[in-house]
N, C-alpha and C. Protein backbone atom coordinates (compact mmCIF):
# COMPACT_ATOMS: atom_id res chain seq x y z
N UNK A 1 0.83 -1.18 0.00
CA UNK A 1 0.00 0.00 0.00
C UNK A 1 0.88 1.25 0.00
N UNK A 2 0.28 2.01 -0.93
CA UNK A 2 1.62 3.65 -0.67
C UNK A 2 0.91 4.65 0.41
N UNK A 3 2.32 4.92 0.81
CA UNK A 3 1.32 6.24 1.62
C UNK A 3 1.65 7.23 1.35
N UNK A 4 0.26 8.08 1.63
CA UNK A 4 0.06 9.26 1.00
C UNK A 4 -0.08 10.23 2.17
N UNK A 5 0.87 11.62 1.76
CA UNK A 5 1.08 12.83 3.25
C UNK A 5 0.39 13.70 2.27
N UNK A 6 0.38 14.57 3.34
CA UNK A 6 -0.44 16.29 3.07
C UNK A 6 0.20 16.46 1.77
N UNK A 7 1.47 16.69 1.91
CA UNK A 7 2.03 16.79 0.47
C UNK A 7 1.91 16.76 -0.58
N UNK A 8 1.69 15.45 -0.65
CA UNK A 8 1.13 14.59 -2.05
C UNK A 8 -0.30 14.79 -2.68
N UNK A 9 -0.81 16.02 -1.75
CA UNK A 9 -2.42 16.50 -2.09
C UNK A 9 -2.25 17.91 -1.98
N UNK A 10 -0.99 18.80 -1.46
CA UNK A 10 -1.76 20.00 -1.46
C UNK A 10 -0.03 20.95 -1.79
N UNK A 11 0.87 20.11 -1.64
CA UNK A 11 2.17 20.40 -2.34
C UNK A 11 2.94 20.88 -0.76
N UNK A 12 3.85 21.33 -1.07
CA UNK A 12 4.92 22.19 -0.12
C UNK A 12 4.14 23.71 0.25
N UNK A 13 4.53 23.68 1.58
CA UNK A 13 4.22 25.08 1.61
C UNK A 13 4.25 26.68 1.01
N UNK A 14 6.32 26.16 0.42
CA UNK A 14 6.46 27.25 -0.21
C UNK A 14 5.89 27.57 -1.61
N UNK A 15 5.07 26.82 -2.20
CA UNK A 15 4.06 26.77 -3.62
C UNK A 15 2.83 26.95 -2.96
N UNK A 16 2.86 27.13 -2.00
CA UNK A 16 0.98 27.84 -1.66
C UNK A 16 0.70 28.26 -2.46
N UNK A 17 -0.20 29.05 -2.74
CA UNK A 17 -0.60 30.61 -2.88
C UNK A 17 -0.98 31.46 -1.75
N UNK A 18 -0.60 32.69 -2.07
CA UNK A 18 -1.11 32.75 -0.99
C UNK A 18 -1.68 34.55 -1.58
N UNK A 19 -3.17 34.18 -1.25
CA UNK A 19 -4.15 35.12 -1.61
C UNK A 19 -4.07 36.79 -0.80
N UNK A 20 -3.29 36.68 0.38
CA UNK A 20 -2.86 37.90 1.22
C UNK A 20 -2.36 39.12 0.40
N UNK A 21 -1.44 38.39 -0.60
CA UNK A 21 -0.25 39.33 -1.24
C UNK A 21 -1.36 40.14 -2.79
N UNK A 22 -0.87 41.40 -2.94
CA UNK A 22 -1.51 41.95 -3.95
C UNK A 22 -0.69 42.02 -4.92
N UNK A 23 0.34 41.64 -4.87
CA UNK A 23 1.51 41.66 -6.14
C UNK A 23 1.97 40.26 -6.25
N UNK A 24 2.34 39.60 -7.29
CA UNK A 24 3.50 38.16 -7.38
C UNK A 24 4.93 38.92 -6.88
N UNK A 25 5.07 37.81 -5.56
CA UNK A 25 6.67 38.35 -5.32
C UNK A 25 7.12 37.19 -5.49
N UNK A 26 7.20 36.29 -5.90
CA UNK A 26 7.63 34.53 -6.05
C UNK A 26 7.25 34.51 -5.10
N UNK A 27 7.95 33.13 -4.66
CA UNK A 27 7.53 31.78 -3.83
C UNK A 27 7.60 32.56 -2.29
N UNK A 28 6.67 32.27 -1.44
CA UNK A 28 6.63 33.32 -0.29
C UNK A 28 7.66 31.67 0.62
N UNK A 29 8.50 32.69 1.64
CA UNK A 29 9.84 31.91 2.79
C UNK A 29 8.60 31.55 3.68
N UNK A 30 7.92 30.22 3.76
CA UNK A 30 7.37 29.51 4.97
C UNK A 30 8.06 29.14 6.23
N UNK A 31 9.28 29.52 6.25
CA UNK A 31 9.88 29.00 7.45
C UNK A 31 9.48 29.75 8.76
N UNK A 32 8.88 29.02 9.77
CA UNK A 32 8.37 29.15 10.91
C UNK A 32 6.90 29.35 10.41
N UNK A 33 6.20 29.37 9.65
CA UNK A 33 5.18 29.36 9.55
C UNK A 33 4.08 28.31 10.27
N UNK A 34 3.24 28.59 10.69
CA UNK A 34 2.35 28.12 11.91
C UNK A 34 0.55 28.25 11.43
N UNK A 35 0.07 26.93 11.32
CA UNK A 35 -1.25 26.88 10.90
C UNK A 35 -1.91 27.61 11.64
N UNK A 36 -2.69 28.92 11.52
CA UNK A 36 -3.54 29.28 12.22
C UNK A 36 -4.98 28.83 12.26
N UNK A 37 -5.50 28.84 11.36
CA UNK A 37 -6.96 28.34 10.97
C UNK A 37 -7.11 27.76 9.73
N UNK A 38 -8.03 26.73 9.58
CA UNK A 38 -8.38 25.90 8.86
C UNK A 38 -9.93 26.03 8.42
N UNK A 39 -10.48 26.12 7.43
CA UNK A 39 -11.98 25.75 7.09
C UNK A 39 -12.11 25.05 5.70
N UNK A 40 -13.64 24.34 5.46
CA UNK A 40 -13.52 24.66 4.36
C UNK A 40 -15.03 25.44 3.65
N UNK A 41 -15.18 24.98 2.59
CA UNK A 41 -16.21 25.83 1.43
C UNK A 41 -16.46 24.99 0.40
N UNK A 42 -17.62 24.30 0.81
CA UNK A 42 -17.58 23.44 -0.27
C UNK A 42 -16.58 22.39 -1.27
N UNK A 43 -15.80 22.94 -2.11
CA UNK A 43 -14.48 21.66 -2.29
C UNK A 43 -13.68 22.50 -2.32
N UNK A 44 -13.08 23.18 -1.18
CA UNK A 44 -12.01 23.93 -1.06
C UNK A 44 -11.67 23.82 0.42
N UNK A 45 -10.68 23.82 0.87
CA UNK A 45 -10.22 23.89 2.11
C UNK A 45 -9.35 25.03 2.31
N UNK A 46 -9.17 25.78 3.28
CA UNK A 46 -8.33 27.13 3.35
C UNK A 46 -7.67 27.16 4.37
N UNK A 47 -6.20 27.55 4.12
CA UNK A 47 -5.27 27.24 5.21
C UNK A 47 -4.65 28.90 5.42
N UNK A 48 -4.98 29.23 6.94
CA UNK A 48 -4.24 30.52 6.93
C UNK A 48 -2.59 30.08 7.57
N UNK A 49 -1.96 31.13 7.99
CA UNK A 49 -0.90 30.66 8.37
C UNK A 49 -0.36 32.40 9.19
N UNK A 50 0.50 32.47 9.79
CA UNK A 50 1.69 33.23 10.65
C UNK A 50 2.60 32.82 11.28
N UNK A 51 3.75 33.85 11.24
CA UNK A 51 5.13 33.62 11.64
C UNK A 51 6.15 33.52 10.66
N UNK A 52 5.38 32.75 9.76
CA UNK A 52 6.75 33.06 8.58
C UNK A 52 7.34 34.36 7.83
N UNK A 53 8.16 33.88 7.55
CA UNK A 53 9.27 35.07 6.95
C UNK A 53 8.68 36.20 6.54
N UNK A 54 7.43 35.56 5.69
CA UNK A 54 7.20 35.75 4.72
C UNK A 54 5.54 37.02 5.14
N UNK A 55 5.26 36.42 6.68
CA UNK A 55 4.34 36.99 7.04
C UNK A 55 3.13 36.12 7.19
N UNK A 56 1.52 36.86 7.56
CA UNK A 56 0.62 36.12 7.16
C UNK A 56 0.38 35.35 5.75
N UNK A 57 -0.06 34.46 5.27
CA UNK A 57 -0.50 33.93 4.55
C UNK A 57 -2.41 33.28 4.49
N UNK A 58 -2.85 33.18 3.70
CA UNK A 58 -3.93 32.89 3.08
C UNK A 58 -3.95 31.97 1.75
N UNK A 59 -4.45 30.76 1.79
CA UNK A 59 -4.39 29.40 0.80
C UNK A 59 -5.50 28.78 0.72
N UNK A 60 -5.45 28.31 -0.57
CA UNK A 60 -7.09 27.91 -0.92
C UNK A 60 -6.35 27.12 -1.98
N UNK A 61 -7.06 25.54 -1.67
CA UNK A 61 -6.82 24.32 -2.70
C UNK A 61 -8.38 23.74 -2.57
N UNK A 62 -8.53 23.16 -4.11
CA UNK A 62 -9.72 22.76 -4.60
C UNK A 62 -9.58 21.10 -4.52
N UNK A 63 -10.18 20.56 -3.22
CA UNK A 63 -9.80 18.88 -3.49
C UNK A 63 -11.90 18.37 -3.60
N UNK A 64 -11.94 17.61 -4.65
CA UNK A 64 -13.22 17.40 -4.92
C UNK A 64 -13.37 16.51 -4.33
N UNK A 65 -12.73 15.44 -3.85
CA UNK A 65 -12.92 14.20 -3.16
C UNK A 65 -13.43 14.48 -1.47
N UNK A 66 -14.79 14.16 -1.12
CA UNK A 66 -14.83 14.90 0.31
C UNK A 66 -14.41 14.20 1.39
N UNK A 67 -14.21 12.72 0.95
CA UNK A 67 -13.40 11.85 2.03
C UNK A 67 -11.71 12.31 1.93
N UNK A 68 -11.66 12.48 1.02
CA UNK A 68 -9.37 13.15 1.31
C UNK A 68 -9.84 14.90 1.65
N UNK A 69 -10.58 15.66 1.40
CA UNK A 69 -11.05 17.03 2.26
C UNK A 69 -11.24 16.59 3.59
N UNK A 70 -11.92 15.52 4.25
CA UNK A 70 -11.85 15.25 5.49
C UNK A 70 -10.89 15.07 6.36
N UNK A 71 -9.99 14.39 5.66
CA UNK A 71 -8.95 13.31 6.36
C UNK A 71 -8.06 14.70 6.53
N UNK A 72 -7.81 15.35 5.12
CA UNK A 72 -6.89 16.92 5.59
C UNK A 72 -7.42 17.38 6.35
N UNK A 73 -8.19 17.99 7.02
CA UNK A 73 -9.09 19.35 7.98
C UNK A 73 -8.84 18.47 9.08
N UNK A 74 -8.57 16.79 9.04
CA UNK A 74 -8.30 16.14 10.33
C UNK A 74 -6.71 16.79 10.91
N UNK A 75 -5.81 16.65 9.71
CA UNK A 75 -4.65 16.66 10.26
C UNK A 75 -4.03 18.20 9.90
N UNK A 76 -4.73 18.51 9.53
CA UNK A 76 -4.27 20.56 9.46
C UNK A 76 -4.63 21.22 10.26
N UNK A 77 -4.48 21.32 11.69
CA UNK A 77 -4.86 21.77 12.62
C UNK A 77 -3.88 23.49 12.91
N UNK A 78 -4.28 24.29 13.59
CA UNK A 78 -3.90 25.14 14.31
C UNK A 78 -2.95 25.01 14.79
N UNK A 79 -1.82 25.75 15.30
CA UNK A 79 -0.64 25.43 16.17
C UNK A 79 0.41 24.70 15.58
N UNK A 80 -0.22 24.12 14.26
CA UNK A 80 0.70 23.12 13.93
C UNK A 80 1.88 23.59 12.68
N UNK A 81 2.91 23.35 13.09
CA UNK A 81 3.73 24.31 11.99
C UNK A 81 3.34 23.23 9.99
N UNK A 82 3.00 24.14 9.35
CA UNK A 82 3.00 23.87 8.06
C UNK A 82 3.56 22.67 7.70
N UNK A 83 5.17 22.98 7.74
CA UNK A 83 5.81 21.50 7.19
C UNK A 83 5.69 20.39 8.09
N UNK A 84 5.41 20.57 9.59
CA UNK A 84 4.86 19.59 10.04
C UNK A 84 3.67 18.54 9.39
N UNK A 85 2.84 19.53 9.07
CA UNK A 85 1.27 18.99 8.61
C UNK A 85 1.38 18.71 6.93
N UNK A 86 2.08 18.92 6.14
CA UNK A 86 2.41 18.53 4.78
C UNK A 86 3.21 17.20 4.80
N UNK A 87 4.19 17.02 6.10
CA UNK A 87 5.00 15.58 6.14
C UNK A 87 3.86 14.74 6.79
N UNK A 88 2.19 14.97 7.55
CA UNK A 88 1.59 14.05 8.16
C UNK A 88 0.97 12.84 7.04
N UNK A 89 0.91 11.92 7.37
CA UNK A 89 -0.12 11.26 6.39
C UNK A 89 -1.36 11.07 6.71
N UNK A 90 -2.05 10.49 5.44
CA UNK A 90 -3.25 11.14 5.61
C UNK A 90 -3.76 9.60 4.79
């Protein structure tokens, strides 16, 4: 059986997007970045974030499947630093 992490569904942190910024500055520095809140919207899940380099962040990925939308919103919690929750599996 393979296993499959946050990763493998929603990428690296530093390829977010991140909807905060009003200009493209490239790839925003996630380091220390810290899940603040999680929701979702129908087939989207939204990941905010603070602390990183880079500042707040704001992310929005479209997963249509609502059992792998579940299993993420299980393990993307608050408090939890980013690359923590992208290495969890799911």
């Amino acid at each position: 059986m393979i296993t499959r992490t946050v990763r493998d569904v929603i990428g690296d942190p530093e390829f977010w997007p991140n909807f905060m910024q009003s200009e493209l500055q490239g790839p925003p520095d996630m380091r220390g970045a810290m899940i603040t809140d999680v929701f979702v919207s129908g087939d989207q899940i939204a990941i905010q974030t603070k602390g990183a380099d880079c500042g707040q962040t704001f992310s929005m990925f479209v997963v249509e499947d609502g059992e792998l939308r579940d299993r993420l919103t299980r393990v993307l919690r608050p408090a939890l630093s980013a690359y923590e929750a992208v290495a969890a599996e799911i």
